[in-house]
C-alpha atoms as a PDB file:
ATOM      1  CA  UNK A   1      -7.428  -6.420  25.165  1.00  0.00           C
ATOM      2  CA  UNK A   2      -6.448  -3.037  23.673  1.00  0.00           C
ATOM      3  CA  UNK A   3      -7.992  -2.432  20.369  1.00  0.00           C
ATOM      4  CA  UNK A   4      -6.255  -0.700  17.423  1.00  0.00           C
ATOM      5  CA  UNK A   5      -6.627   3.028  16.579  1.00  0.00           C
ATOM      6  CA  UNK A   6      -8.797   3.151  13.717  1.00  0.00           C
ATOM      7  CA  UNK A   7      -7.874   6.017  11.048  1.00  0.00           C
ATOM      8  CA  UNK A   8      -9.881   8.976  12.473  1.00  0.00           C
ATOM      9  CA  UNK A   9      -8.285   8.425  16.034  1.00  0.00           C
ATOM     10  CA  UNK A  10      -4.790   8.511  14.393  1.00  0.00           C
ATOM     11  CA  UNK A  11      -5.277  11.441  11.855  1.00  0.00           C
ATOM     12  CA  UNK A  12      -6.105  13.170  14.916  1.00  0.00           C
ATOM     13  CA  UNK A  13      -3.386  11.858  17.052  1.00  0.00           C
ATOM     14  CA  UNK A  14      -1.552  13.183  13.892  1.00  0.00           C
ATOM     15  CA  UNK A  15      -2.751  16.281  13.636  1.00  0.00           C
ATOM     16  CA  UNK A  16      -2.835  17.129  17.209  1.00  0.00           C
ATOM     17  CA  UNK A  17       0.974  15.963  17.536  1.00  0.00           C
ATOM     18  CA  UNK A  18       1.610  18.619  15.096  1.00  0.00           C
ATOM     19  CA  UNK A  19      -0.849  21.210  16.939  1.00  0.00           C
ATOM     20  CA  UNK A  20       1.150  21.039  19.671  1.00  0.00           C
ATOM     21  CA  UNK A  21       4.584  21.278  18.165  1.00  0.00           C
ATOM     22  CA  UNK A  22       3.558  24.332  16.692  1.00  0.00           C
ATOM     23  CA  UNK A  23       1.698  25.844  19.545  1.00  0.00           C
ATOM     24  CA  UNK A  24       3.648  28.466  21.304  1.00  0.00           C
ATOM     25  CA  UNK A  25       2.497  27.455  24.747  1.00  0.00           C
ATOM     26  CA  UNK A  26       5.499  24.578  24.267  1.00  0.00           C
ATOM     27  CA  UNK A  27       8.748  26.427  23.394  1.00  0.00           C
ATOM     28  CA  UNK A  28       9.361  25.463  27.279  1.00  0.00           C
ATOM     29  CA  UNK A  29       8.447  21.992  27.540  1.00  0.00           C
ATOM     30  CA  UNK A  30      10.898  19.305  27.849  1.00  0.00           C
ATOM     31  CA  UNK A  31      10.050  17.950  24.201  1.00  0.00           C
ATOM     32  CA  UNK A  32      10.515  20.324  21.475  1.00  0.00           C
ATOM     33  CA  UNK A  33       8.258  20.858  18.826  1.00  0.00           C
ATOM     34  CA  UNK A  34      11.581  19.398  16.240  1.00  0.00           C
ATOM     35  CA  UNK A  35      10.827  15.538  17.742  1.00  0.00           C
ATOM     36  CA  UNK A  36       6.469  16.097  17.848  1.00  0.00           C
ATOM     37  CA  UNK A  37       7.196  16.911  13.663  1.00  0.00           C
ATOM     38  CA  UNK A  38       9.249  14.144  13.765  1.00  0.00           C
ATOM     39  CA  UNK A  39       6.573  11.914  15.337  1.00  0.00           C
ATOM     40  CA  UNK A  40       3.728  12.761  13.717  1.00  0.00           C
ATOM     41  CA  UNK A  41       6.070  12.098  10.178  1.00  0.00           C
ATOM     42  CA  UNK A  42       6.841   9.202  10.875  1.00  0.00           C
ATOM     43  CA  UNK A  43       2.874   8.086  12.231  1.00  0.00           C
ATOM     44  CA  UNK A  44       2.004   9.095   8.420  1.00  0.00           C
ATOM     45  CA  UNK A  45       4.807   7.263   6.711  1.00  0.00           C
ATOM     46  CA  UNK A  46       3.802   4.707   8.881  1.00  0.00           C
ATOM     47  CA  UNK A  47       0.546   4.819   7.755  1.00  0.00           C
ATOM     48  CA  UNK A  48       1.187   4.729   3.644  1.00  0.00           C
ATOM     49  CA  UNK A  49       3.531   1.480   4.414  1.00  0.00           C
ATOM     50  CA  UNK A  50       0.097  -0.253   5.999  1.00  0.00           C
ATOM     51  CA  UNK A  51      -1.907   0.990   3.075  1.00  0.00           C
ATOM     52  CA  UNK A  52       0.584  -0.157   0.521  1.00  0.00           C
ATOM     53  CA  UNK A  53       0.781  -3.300   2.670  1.00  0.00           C
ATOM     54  CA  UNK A  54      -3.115  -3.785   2.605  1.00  0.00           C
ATOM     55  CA  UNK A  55      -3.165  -3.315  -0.839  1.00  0.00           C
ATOM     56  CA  UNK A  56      -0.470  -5.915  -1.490  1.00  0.00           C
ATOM     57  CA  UNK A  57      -3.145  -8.204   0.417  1.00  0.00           C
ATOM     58  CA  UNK A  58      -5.864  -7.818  -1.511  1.00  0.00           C
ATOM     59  CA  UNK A  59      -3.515  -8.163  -5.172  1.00  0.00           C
ATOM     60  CA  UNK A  60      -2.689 -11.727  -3.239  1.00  0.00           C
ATOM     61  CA  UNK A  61      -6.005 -12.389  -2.447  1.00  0.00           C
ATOM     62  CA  UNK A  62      -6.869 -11.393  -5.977  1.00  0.00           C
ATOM     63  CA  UNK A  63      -4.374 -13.752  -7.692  1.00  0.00           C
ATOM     64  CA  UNK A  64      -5.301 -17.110  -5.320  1.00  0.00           C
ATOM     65  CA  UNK A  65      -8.880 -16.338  -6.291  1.00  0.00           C
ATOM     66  CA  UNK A  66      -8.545 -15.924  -9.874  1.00  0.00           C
ATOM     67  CA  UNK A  67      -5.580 -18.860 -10.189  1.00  0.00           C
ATOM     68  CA  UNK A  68      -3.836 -16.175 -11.966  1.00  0.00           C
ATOM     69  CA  UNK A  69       0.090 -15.989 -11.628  1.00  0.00           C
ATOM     70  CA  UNK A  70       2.429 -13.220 -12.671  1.00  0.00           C
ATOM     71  CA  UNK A  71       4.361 -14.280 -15.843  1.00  0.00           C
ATOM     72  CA  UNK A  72       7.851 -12.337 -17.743  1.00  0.00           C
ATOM     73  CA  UNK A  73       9.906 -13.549 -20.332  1.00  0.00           C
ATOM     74  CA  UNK A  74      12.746 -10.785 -21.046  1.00  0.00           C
ATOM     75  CA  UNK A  75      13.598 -13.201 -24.252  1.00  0.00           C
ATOM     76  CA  UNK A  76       9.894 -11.789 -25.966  1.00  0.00           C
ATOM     77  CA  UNK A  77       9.814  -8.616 -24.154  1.00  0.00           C
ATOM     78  CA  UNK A  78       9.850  -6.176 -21.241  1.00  0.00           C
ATOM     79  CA  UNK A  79       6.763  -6.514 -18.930  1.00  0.00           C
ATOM     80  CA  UNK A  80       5.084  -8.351 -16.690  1.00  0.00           C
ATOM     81  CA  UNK A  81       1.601  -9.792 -17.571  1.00  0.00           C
ATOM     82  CA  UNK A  82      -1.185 -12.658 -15.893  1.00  0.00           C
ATOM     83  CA  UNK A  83      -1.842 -15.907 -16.790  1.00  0.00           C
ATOM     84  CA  UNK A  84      -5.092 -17.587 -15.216  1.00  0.00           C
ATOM     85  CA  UNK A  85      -4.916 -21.424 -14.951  1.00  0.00           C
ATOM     86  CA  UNK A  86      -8.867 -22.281 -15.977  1.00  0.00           C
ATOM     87  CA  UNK A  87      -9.969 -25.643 -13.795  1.00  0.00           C
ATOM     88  CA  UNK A  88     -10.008 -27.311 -17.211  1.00  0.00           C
ATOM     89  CA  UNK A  89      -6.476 -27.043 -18.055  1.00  0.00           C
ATOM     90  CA  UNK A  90      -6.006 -24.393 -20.166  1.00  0.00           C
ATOM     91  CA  UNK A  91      -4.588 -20.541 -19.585  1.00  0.00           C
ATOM     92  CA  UNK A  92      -5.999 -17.747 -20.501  1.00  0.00           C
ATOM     93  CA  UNK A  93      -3.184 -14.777 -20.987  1.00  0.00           C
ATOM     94  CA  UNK A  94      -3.818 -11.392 -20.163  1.00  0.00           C
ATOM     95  CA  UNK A  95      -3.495  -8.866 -23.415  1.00  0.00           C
ATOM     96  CA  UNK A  96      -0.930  -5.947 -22.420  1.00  0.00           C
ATOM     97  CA  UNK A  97       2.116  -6.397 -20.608  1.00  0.00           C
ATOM     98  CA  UNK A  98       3.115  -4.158 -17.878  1.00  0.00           C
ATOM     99  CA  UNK A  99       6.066  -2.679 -16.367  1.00  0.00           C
ATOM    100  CA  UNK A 100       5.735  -4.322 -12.655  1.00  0.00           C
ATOM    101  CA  UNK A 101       4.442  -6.743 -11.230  1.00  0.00           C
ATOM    102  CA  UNK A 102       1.956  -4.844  -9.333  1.00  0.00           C
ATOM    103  CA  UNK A 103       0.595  -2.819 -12.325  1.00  0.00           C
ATOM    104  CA  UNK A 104      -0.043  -6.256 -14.066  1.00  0.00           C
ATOM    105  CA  UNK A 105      -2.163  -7.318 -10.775  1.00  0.00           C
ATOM    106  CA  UNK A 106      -3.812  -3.609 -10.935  1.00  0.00           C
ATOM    107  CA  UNK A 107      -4.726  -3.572 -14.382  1.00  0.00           C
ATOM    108  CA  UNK A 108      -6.543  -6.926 -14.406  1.00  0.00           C
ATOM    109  CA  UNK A 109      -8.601  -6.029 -10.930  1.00  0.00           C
ATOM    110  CA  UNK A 110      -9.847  -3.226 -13.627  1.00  0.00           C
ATOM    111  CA  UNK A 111      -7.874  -0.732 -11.532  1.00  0.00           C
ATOM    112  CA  UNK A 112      -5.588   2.117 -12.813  1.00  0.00           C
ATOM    113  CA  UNK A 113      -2.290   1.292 -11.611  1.00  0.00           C
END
């Protein structure tokens, strides 16, 4: 079973991908250093989609843990803020609202969003 790359085997594979696109030893090779730039692009947008993804995991993971759910009402105002659903019934509402979803999420995990 092939294993993933973990991220010091692709920042490598990155940064040797654009080693070699700039080294002069390929101006003759069959691929030109335009589509190694392009490859080693798209390997790092590539990689800030899986971050963002991960960190979309953990705000889920987050949420089911603290029976919290994401709550606007454009009728009272502009944001987005929590609500946590306590196991006795009642709902504790989180102070400030925010202007997505995520920040919301962010802000209550006591992170800067």
């Amino acid at each position: 079973k092939k294993q993933p790359m973990n991220d010091k085997t692709e920042q490598s594979l990155t940064s040797t991908l654009r080693h070699i696109a700039k080294s002069a030893l390929y101006k003759t090779a069959m691929i030109g250093p335009s589509y190694l730039i392009a490859a080693a692009d798209t390997i790092d947008d590539l990689r800030a989609q899986l971050a963002e993804a991960q960190k979309d995991a953990e705000r889920l993971d987050w949420i089911i843990e603290h029976r919290a759910y994401v709550v606007s009402d454009p009728d009272c105002c502009d944001g987005y803020w929590l609500n946590y659903a306590r196991p006795d019934g009642t709902t504790w509402t989180q102070a400030t609202e925010h202007e997505t979803p995520r920040a919301a999420i962010d802000a209550a995990m006591g992170e800067p969003s």
